[in-house]
C-alpha atoms as a PDB file:
ATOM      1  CA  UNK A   1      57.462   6.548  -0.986  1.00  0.00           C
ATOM      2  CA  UNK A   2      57.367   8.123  -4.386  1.00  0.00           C
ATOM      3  CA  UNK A   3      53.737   6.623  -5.482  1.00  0.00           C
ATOM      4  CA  UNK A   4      52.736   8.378  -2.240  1.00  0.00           C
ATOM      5  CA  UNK A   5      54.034  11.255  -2.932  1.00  0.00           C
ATOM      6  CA  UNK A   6      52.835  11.543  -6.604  1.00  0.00           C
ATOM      7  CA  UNK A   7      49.173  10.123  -5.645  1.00  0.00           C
ATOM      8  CA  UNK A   8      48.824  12.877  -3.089  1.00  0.00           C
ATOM      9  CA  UNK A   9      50.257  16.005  -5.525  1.00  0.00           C
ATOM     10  CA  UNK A  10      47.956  14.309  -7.815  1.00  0.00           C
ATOM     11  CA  UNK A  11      44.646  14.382  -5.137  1.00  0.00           C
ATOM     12  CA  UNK A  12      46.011  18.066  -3.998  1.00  0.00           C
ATOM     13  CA  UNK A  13      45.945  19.373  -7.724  1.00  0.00           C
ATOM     14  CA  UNK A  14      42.179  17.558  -7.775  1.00  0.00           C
ATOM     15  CA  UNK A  15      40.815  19.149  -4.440  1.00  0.00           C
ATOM     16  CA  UNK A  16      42.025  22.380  -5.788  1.00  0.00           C
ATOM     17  CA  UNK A  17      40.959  22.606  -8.899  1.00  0.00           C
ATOM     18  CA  UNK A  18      37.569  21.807  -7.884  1.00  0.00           C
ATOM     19  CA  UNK A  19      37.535  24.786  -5.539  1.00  0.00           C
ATOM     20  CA  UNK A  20      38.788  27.294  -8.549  1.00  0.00           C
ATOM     21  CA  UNK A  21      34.987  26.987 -10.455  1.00  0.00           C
ATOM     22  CA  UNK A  22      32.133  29.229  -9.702  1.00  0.00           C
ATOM     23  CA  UNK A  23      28.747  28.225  -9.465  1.00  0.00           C
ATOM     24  CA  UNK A  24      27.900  30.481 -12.195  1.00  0.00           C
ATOM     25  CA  UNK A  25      29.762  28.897 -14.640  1.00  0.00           C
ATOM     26  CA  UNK A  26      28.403  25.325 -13.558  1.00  0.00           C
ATOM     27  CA  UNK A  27      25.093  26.243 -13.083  1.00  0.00           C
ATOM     28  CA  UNK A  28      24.163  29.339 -14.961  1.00  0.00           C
ATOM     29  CA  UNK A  29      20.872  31.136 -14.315  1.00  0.00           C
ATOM     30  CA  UNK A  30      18.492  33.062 -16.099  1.00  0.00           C
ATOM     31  CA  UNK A  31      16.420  36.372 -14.934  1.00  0.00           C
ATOM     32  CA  UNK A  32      13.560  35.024 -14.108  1.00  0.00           C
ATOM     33  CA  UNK A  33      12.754  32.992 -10.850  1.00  0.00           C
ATOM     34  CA  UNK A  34      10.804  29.889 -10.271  1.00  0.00           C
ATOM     35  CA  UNK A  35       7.298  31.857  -9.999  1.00  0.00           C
ATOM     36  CA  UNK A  36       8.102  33.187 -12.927  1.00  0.00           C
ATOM     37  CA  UNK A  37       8.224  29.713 -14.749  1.00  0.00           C
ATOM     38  CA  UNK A  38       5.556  28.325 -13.130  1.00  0.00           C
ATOM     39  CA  UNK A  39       2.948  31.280 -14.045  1.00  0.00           C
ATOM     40  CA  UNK A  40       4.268  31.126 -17.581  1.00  0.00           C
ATOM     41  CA  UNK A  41       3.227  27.614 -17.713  1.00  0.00           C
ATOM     42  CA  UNK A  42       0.113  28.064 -19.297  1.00  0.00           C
ATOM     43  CA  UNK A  43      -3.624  29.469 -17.918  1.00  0.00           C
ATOM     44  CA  UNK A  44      -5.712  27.708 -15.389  1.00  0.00           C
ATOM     45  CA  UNK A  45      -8.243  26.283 -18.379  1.00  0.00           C
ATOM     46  CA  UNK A  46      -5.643  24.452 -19.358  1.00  0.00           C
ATOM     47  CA  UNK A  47      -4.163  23.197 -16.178  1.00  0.00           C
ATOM     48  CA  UNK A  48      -7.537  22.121 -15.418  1.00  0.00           C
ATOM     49  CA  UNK A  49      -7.936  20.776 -18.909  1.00  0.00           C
ATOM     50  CA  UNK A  50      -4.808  18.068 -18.151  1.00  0.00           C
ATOM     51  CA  UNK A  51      -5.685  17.551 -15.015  1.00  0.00           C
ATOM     52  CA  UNK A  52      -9.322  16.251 -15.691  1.00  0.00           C
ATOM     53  CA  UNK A  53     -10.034  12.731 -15.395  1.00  0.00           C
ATOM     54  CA  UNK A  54     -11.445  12.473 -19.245  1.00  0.00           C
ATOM     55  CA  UNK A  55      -8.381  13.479 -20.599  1.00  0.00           C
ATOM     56  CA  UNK A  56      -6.639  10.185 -19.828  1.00  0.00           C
ATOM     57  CA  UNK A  57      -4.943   8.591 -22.861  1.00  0.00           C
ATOM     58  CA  UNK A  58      -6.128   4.994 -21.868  1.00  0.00           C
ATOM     59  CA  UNK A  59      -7.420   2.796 -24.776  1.00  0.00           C
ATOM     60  CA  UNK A  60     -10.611   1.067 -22.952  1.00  0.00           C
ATOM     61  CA  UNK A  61     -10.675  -2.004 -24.845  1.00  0.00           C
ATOM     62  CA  UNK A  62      -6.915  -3.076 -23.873  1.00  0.00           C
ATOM     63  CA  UNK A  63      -6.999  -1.733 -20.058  1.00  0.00           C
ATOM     64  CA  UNK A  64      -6.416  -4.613 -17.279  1.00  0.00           C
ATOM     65  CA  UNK A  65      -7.898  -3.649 -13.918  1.00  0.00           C
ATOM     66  CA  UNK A  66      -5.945  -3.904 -10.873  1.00  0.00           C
ATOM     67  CA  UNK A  67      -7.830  -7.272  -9.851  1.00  0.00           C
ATOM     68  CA  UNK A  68      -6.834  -8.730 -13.048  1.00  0.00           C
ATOM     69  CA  UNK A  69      -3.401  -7.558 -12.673  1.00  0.00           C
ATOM     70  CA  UNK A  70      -2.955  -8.894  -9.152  1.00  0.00           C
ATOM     71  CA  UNK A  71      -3.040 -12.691 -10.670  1.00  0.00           C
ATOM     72  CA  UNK A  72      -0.459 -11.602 -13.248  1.00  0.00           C
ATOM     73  CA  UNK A  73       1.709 -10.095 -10.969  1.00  0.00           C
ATOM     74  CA  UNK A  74       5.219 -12.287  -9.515  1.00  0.00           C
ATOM     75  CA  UNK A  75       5.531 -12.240  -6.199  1.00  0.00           C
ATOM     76  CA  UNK A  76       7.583 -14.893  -3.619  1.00  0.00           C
ATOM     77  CA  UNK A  77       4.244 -16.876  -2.994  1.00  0.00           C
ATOM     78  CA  UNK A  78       3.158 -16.971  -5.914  1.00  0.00           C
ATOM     79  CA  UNK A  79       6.699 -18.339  -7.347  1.00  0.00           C
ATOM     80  CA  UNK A  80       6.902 -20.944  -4.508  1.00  0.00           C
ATOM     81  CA  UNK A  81       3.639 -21.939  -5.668  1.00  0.00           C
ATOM     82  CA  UNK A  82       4.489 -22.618  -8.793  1.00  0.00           C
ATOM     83  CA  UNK A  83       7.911 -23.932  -8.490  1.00  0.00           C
ATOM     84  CA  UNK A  84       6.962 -26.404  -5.710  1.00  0.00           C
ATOM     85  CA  UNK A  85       3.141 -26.992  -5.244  1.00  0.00           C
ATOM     86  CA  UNK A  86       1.484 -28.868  -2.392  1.00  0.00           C
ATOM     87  CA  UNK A  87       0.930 -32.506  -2.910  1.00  0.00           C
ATOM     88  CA  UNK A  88      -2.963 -33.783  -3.107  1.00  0.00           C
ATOM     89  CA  UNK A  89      -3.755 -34.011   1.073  1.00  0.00           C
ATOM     90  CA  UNK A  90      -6.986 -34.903   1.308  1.00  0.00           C
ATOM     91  CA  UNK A  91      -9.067 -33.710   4.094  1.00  0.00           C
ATOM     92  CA  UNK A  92     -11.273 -35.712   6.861  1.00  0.00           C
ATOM     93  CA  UNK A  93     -14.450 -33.094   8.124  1.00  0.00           C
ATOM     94  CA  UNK A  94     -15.232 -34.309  11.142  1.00  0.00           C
ATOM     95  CA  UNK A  95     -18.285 -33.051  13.378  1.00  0.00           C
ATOM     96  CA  UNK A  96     -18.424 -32.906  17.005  1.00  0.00           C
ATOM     97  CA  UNK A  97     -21.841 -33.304  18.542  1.00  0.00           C
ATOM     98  CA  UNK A  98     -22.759 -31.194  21.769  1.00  0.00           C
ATOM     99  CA  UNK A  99     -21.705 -32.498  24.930  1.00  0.00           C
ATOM    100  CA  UNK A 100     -21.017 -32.024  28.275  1.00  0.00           C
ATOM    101  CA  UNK A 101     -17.242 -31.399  29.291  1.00  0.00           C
ATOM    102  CA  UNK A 102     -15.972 -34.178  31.501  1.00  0.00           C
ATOM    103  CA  UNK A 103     -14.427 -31.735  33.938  1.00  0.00           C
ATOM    104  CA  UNK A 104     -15.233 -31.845  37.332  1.00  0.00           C
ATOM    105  CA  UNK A 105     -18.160 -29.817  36.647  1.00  0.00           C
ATOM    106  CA  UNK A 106     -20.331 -30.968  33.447  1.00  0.00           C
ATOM    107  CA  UNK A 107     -20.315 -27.557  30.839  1.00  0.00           C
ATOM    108  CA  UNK A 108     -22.302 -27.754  27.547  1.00  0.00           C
ATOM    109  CA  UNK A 109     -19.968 -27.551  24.479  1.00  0.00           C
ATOM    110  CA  UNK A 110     -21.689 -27.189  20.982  1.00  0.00           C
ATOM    111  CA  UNK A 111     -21.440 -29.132  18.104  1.00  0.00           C
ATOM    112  CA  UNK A 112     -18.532 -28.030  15.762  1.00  0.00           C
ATOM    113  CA  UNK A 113     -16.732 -29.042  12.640  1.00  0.00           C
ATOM    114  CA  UNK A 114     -13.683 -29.648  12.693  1.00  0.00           C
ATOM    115  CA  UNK A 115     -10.971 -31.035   9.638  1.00  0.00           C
ATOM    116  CA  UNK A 116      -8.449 -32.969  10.052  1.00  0.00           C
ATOM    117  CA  UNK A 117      -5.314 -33.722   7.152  1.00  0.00           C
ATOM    118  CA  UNK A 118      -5.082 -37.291   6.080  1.00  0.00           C
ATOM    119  CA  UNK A 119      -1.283 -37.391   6.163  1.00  0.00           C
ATOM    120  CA  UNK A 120       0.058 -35.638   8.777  1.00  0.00           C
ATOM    121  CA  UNK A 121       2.226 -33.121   7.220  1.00  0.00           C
ATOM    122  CA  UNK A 122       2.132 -31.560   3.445  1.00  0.00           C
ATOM    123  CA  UNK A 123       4.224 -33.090   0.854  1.00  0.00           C
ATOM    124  CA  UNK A 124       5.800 -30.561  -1.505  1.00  0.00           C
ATOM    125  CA  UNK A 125       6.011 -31.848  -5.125  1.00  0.00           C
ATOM    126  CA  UNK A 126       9.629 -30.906  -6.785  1.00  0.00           C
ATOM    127  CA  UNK A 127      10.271 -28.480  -9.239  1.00  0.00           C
ATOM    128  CA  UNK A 128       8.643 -29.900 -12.330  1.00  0.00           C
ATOM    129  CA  UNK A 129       6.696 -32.845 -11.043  1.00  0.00           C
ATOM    130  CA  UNK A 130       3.370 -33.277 -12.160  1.00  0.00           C
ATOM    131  CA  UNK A 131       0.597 -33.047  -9.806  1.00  0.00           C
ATOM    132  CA  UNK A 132      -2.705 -32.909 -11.433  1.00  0.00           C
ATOM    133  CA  UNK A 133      -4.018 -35.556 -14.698  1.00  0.00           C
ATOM    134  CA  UNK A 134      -2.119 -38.413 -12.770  1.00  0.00           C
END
């Protein structure tokens, strides 16, 4: 009953202490307003002068573009990719000559590829495990 008491004098002096400060001694301002600032921030030559494209500070024999980037950049399928990558699966390619449908009523079908795995589900190698030079 006493730590109750004492932890909520305690949180009462808190709460009003907090309430005793002014907002111009936390946050004191100045004369002038915001449009004042932002007018004093220099001329429109030299907003213009920052804002134009040559001005970038981009050393052109180090920049990477974006598409060299991308393969650089970690995301989940690339890290599954590398920590467990599909086992060699060869493939059968198969094609389908035209032919009529053996329905009740014969309907031309075209020819068509088609590819078929030669297990019949992917193996994953383990984390490690080599899968190439074998």
């Amino acid at each position: 009953m006493k730590k109750i008491t004492m932890l909520s004098v305690i949180g009462l002096v808190f709460l009003l202490s907090a309430c005793s400060t002014s907002q111009k001694e936390l946050l004191p301002t100045g004369e002038e307003t915001m449009r004042d600032i932002w007018n004093k921030g220099g001329s429109e030559a030299q907003l213009q002068y920052y804002r134009d494209s040559d001005n970038r500070r981009i050393d052109p024999v180090n920049y990477i573009s974006s598409n060299e980037q991308s393969a650089y950049t970690r995301t989940a399928e690339n890290e599954i990719k590398n920590l467990f990558p599909q086992l060699p699966n060869p493939d059968l390619i198969m094609y389908v000559y035209p032919h009529l449908s053996t329905s009740g009523e014969p309907m031309p079908i075209p020819g068509y590829s088609t590819v078929i795995p030669f297990y019949g589900r992917v193996q994953y190698a383990q984390p490690g495990e080599r899968t190439r030079g074998l």
